[in-house]
Protein backbone atom coordinates (compact mmCIF):
# COMPACT_ATOMS: atom_id res chain seq x y z
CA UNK A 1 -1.27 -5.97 5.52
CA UNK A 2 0.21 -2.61 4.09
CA UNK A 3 -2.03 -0.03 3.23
CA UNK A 4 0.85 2.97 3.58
CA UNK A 5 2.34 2.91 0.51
CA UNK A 6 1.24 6.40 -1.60
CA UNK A 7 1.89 6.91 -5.53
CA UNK A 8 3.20 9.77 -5.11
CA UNK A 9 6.51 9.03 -3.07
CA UNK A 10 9.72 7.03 -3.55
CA UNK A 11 10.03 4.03 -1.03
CA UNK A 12 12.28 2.22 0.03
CA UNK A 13 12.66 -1.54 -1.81
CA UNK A 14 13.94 -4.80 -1.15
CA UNK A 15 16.56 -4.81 -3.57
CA UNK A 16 17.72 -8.62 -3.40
CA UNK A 17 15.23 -10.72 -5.11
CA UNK A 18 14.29 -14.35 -2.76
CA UNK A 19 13.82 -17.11 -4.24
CA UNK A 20 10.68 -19.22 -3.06
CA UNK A 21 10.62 -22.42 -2.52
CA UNK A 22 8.72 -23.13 -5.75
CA UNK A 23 12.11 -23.81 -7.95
CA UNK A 24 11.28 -24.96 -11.58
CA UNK A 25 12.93 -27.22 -13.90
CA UNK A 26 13.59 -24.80 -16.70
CA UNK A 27 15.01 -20.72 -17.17
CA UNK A 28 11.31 -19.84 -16.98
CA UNK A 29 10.66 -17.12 -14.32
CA UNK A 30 7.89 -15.08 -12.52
CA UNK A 31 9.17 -11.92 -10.51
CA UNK A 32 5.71 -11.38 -8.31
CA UNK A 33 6.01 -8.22 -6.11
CA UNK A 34 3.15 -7.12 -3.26
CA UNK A 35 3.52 -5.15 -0.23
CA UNK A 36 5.23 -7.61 1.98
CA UNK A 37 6.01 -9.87 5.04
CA UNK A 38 3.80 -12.51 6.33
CA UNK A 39 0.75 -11.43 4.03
CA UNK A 40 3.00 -11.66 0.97
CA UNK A 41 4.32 -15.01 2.35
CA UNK A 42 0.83 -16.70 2.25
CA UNK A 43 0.34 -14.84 -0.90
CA UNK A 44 2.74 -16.97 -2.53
CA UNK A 45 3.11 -20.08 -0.20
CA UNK A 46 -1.20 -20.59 -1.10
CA UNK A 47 -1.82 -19.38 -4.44
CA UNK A 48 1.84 -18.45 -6.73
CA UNK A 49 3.77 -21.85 -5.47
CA UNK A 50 1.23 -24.25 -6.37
CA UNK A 51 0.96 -23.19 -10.10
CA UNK A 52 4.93 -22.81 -10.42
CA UNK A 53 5.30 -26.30 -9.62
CA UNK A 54 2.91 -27.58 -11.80
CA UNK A 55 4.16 -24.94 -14.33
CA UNK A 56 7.85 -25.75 -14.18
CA UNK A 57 8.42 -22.07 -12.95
CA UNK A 58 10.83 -20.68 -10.92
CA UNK A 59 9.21 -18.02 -8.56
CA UNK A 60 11.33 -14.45 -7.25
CA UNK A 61 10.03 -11.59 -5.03
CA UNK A 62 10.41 -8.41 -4.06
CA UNK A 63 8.66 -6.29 -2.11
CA UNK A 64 7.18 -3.39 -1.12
CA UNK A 65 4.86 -2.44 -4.19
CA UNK A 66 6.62 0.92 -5.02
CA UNK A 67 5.17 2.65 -7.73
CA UNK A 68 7.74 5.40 -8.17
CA UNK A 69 10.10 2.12 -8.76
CA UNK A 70 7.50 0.76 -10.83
CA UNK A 71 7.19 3.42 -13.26
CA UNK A 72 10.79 3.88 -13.14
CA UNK A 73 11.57 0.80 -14.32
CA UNK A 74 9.07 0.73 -17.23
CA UNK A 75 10.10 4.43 -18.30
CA UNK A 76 14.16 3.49 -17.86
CA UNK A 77 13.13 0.06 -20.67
CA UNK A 78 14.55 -2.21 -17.59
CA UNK A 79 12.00 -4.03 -16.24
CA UNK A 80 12.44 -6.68 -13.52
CA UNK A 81 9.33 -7.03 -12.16
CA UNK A 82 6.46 -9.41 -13.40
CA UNK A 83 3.45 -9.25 -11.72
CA UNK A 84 2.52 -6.44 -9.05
CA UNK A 85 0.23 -5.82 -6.36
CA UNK A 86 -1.24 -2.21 -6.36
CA UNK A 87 -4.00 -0.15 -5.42
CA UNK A 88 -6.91 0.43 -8.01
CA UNK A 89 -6.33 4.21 -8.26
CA UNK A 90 -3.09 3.60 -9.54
CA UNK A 91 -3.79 0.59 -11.53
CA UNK A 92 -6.10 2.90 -13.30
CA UNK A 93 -3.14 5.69 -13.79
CA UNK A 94 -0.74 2.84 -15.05
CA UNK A 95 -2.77 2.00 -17.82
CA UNK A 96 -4.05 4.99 -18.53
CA UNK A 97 -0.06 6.30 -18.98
CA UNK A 98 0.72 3.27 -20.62
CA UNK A 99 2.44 1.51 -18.00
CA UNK A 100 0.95 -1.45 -17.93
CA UNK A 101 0.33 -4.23 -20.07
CA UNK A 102 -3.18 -4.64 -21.42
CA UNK A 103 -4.63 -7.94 -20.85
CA UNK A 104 -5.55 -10.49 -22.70
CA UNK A 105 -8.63 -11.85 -21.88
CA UNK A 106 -8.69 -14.61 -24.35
CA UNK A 107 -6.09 -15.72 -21.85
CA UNK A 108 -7.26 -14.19 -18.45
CA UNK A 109 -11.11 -14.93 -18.28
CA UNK A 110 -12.29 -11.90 -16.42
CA UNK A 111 -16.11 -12.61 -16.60
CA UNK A 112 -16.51 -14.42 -13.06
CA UNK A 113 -14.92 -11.51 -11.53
CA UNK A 114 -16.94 -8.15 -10.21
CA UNK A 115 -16.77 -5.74 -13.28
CA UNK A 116 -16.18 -2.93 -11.07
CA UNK A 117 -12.92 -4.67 -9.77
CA UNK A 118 -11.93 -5.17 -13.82
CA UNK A 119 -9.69 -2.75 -15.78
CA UNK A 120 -8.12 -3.34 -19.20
CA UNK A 121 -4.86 -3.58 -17.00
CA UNK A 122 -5.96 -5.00 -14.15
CA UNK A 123 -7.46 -7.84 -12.28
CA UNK A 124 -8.24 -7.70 -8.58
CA UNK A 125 -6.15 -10.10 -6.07
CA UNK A 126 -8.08 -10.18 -2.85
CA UNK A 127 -11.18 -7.74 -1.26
CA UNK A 128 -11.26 -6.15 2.33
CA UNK A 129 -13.44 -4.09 4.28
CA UNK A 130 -13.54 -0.48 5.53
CA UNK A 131 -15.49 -1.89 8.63
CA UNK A 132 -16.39 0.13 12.22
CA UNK A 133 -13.82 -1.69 14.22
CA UNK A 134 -14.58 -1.17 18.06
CA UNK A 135 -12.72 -2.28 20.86
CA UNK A 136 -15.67 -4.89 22.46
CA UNK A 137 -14.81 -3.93 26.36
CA UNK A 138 -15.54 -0.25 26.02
CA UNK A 139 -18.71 -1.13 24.28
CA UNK A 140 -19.82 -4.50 25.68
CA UNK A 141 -23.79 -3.74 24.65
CA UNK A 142 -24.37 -1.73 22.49
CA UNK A 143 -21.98 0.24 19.73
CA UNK A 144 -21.99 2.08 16.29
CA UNK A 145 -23.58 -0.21 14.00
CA UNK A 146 -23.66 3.01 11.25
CA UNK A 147 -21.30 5.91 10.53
CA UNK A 148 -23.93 8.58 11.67
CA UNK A 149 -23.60 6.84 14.96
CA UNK A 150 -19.67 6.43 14.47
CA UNK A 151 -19.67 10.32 13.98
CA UNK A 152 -21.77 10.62 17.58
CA UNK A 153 -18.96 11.29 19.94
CA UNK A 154 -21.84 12.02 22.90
CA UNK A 155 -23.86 8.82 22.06
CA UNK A 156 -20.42 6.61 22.04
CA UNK A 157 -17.55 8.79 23.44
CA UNK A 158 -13.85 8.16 22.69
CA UNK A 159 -11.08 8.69 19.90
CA UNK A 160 -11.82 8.06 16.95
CA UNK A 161 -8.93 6.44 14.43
CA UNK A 162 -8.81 6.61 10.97
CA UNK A 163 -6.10 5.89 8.27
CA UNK A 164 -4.10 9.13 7.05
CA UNK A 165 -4.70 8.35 3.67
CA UNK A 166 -6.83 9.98 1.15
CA UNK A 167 -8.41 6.93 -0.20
CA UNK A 168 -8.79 5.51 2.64
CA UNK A 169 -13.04 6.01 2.42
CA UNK A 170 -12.88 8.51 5.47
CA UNK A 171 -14.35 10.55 3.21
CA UNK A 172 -17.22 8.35 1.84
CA UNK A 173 -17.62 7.19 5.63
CA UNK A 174 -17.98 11.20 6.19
CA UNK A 175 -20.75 11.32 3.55
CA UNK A 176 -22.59 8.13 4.41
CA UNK A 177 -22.95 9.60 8.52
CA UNK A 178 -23.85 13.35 6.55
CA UNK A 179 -26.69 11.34 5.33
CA UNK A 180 -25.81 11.05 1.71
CA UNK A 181 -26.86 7.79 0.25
CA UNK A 182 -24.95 5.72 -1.26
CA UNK A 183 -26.17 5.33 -4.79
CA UNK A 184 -24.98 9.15 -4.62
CA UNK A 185 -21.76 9.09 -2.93
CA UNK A 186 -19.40 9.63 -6.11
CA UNK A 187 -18.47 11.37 -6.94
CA UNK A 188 -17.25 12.78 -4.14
CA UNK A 189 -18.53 16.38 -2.08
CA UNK A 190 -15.14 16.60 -0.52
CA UNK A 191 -16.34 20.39 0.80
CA UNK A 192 -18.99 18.26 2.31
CA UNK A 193 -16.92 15.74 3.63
CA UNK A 194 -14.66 17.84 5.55
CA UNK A 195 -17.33 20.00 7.17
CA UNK A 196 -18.63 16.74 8.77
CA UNK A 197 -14.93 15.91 10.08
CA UNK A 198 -14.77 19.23 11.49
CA UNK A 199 -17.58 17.98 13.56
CA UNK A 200 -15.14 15.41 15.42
CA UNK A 201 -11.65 16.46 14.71
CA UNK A 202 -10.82 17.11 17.96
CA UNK A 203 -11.71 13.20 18.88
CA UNK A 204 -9.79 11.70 14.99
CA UNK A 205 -6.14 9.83 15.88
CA UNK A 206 -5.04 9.06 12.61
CA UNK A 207 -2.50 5.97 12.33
CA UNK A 208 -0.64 4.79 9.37
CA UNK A 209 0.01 0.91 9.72
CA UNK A 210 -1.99 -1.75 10.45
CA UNK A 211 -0.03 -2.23 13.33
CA UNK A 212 -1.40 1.00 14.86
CA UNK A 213 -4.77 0.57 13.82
CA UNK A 214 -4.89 -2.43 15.93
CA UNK A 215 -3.13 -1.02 18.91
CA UNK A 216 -5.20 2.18 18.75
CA UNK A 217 -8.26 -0.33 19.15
CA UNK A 218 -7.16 -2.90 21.58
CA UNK A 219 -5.71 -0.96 24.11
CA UNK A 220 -8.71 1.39 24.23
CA UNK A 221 -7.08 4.33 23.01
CA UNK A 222 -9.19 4.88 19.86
CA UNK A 223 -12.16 2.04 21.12
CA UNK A 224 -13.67 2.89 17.63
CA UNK A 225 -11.39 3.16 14.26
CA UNK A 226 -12.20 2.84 10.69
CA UNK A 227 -10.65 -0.39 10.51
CA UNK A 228 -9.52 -3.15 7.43
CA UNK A 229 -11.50 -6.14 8.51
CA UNK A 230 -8.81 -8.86 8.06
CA UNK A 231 -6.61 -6.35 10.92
CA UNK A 232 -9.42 -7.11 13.31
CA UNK A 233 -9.91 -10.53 12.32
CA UNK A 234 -5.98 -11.49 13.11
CA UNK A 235 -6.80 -9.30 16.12
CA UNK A 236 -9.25 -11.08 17.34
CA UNK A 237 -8.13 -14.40 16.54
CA UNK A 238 -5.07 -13.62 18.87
CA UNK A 239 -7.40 -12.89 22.05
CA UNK A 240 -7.63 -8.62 21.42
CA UNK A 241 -11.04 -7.83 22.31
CA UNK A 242 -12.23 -6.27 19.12
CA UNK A 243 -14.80 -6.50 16.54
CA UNK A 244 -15.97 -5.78 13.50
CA UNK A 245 -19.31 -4.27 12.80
CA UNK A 246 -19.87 -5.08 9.17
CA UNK A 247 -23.10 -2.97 8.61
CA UNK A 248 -22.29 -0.03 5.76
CA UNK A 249 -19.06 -1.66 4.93
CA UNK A 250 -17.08 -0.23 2.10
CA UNK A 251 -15.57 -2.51 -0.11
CA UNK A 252 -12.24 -2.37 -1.72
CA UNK A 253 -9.71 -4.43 -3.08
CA UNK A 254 -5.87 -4.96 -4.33
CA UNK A 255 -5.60 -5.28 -8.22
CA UNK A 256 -2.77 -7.13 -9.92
CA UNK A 257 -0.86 -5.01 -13.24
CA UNK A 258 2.12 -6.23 -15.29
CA UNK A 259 4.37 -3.19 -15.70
CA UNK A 260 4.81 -2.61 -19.83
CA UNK A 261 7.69 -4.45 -20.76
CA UNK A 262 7.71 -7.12 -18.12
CA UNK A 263 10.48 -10.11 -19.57
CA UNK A 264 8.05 -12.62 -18.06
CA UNK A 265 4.47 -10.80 -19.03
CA UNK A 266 3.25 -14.53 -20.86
CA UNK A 267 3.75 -16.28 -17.26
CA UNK A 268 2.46 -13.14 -15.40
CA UNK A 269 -1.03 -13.73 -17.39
CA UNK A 270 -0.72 -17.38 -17.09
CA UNK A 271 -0.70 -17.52 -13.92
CA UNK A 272 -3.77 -14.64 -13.51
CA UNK A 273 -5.35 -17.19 -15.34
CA UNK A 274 -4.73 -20.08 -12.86
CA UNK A 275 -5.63 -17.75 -10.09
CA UNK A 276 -9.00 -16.55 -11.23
CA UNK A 277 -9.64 -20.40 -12.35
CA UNK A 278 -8.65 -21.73 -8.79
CA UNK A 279 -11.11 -20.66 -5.99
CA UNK A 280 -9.32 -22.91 -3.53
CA UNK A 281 -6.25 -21.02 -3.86
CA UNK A 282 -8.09 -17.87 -3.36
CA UNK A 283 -9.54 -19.59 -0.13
CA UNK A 284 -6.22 -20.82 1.05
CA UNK A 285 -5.28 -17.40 1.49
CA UNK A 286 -8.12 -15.56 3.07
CA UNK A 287 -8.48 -18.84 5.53
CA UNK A 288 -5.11 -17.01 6.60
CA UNK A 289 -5.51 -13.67 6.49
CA UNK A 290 -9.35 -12.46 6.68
CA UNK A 291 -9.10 -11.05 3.28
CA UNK A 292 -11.60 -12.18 0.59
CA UNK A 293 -11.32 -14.26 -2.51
CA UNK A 294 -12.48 -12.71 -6.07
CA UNK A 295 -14.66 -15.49 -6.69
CA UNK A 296 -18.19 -16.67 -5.34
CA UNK A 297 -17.20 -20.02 -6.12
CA UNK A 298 -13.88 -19.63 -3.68
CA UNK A 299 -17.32 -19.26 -0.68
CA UNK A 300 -17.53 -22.88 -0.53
CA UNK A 301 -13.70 -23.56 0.00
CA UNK A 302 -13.43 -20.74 3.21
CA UNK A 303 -13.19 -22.31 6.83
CA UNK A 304 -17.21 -21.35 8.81
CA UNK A 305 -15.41 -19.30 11.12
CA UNK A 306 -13.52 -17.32 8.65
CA UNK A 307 -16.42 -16.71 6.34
CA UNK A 308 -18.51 -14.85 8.80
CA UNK A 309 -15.55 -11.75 8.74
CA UNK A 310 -15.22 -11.88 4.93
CA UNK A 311 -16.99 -9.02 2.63
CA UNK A 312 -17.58 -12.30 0.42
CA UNK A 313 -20.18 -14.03 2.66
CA UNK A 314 -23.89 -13.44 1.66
CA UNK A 315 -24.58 -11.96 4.92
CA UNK A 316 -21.58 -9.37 5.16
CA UNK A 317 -22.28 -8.54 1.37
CA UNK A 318 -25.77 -7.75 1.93
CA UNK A 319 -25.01 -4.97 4.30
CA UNK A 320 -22.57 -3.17 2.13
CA UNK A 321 -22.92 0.55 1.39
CA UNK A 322 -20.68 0.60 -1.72
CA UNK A 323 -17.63 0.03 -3.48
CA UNK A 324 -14.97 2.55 -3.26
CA UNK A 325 -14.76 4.23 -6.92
CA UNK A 326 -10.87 4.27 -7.85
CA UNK A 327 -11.78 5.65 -10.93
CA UNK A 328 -12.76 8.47 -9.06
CA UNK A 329 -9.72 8.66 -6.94
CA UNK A 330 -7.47 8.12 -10.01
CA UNK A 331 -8.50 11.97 -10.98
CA UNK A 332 -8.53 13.34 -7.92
CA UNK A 333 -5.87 11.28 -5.37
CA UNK A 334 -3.21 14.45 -5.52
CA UNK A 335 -5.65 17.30 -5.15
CA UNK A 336 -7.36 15.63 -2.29
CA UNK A 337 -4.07 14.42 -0.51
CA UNK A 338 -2.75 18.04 -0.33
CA UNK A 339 -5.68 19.14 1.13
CA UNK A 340 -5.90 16.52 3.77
CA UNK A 341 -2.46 16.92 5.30
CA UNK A 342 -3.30 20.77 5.35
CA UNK A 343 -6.25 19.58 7.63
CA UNK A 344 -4.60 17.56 9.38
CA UNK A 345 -1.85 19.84 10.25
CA UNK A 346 -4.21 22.67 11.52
C-alpha cells in the first residue's frame, strides 16, 4: 500500500497506460488510476475486471495517484484519467476547486455507505487502520494496548515509528495519549499535540513506505510503530512476528473522484455503482490485502481469519477512537506540513 504520495508535490507517473486483462467488445473505456503495484493489481483483478466484462469495457491504468498530474490535466482541458484513488483531504480540495465531477447519486447509491466517508465528489474505496503495531518478541506479555501507554517510553522502552506525514493521525494519536477524548479531538490542538511529541522525540523513527514501517517493526528496531493494519496483516501472514493492537484505532479510508472532464465520467459512475452494489467484490479484495470493504453487507463475504484484522468486524469497530476528519485536514494539510518538517528537522 502507498501512503507517501503528498498534494503538494509533483511525482513521478507511469506514463504508458496497461491494458488489463478485462478487454471489451466495443470503443468503451475506463482509465482507473490508484497508487500502484500489487495492491492496485487486486484492485482491479477483484473488483474493476469483473464489471468490465460483464460491461463490455475495456479497462487501462496508470498509476501512482498524482494529484499535481491530476489537477494538471483537468486545468490543461486534457483529461485521460477516469476514475482515481486519493486521499479524503484532497478529495475534499478537488471538489471544492472544482476539479472533480459531482456525483450523481441517482446513479451511485451512497446511502449504505458511512456518511462521514461521503462527499459530493467522492465515494470511499476501501478503510484501514491507524493501529499500535508492535513487534510480538519484544513484547511477548504484555504491550501498549492505548496511546498513553504507546507514549510511555519507561513502561515499554524502544523506538517509536511513525509515518512522516501530516495526516498521518500522529497528531490525533498525540491527543488521545494527552488525554483528550475523542468526541473532542477536532479539531485539532496542534500546539498541544506537539508538546506531547516533545515528550518522546528523542525515541520517534519516522519512515515513509510501508515497506519501512514493516521493517522498522519486525526487525525490532522500532518494536512499536503507528502502523496501517493491512501492513501488519501481510506481515504477519508471511511469518514477521508482529501484531496489531486494535484498541483506539483510528479509522481512515481511500476515496474514489472523477477528475472534471473525464472522457469516460458515465462508466467511471457506473462502475461506483457496481462497486458499492457488490459486497463480494469489496471482500475479494480485503481477503487479499487486510484492507476493509465499505459495506457491512461485504462482513459476511470476508475469509474468519481475515475478518478479525479488519476495522469492519464488530469487534475491531467497537474499539475505535474515531475517524480521522479530512475535512479538517483539507484546511489545514499545508500549514501543518511546514511545521512538521521544521520539527522534524530540529
Amino acid at each position: 500500500m502507498r501512503r507517501v504520495l503528498t498534494a503538494g508535490v509533483t511525482l513521478m507517473t507511469v506514463s504508458a497506460l496497461a491494458a488489463c486483462g478485462a478487454a471489451g467488445s466495443g470503443d468503451e473505456q475506463l482509465t482507473v488510476v490508484m497508487w500502484g503495484g500489487a495492491d492496485q493489481k487486486t484492485h482491479v483483478e477483484e473488483a474493476v475486471e469483473p464489471w468490465a466484462e460483464d460491461a463490455g469495457v475495456t479497462v487501462k491504468q496508470d498509476s501512482p495517484s498524482d494529484y499535481a498530474k491530476f489537477r494538471a490535466q483537468v486545468e490543461s482541458g486534457n483529461v485521460s484519467w477516469d476514475v482515481v484513488e486519493v486521499e479524503p483531504n484532497f478529495a475534499h480540495t478537488a471538489c471544492e476547486k472544482g476539479w472533480a465531477e459531482k456525483l450523481d447519486t441517482e446513479v451511485v447509491d451512497t446511502s449504505e455507505l458511512k456518511a462521514e466517508e461521503v462527499t459530493d465528489c467522492a465515494i470511499p474505496v476501501l478503510e484501514y487502520a491507524f493501529t499500535i503495531g508492535y513487534n510480538t518478541e519484544t513484547f511477548p506479555g504484555d504491550h501498549p494496548t492505548t496511546w498513553a501507554e504507546f507514549f510511555d517510553t519507561e513502561k515499554f522502552p524502544g523506538k517509536r515509528g511513525f509515518w512522516k506525514y501530516a495526516t498521518g493521525a500522529m497528531f490525533e494519536a498525540a491527543l488521545l495519549a494527552d488525554g483528550v477524548a475523542p468526541e473532542d479531538l477536532y479539531p485539532l490542538d496542534i500546539d498541544r499535540a506537539f508538546e506531547k511529541l516533545d515528550t518522546i522525540k528523542d525515541d520517534i523513527v519516522f519512515y515513509e513506505t510501508g515497506e519501512q514501517q514493516q521493517q522498522l517493526v519486525a526487525s525490532g528496531e522500532a518494536p512499536l510503530v503507528q502502523a496501517w493494519n493491512g501492513r501488519i496483516f501481510s506481515a504477519a501472514q508471511e511469518g514477521q512476528p508482529v501484531a496489531n493492537e486494535w484498541n483506539e484505532h483510528l479509522l481512515s479510508y481511500d476515496q474514489l473522484v472523477i477528475p472534471k472532464g473525464a472522457p469516460n465520467a458515465d462508466q467511471a459512475m457506473d462502475w461506483m455503482a457496481w462497486y458499492v452494489d457488490h459486497p463480494e467484490a469489496q471482500a475479494g479484495y480485503a481477503n487479499e490485502t487486510g484492507y476493509g470493504p465499505i459495506t457491512e453487507d461485504a462482513v459476511e463475504h470476508i475469509d474468519e481469519d481475515v475478518l478479525s484484522e479488519l476495522p469492519t468486524s464488530p469487534e475491531n469497530a467497537a474499539k475505535r477512537a474515531a475517524i480521522v476528519d479530512y475535512a479538517w485536514w483539507a484546511d489545514n494539510y499545508d500549514e501543518v506540513t511546514e511545521r512538521l518538517n521544521e520539527w522534524a528537522a530540529q
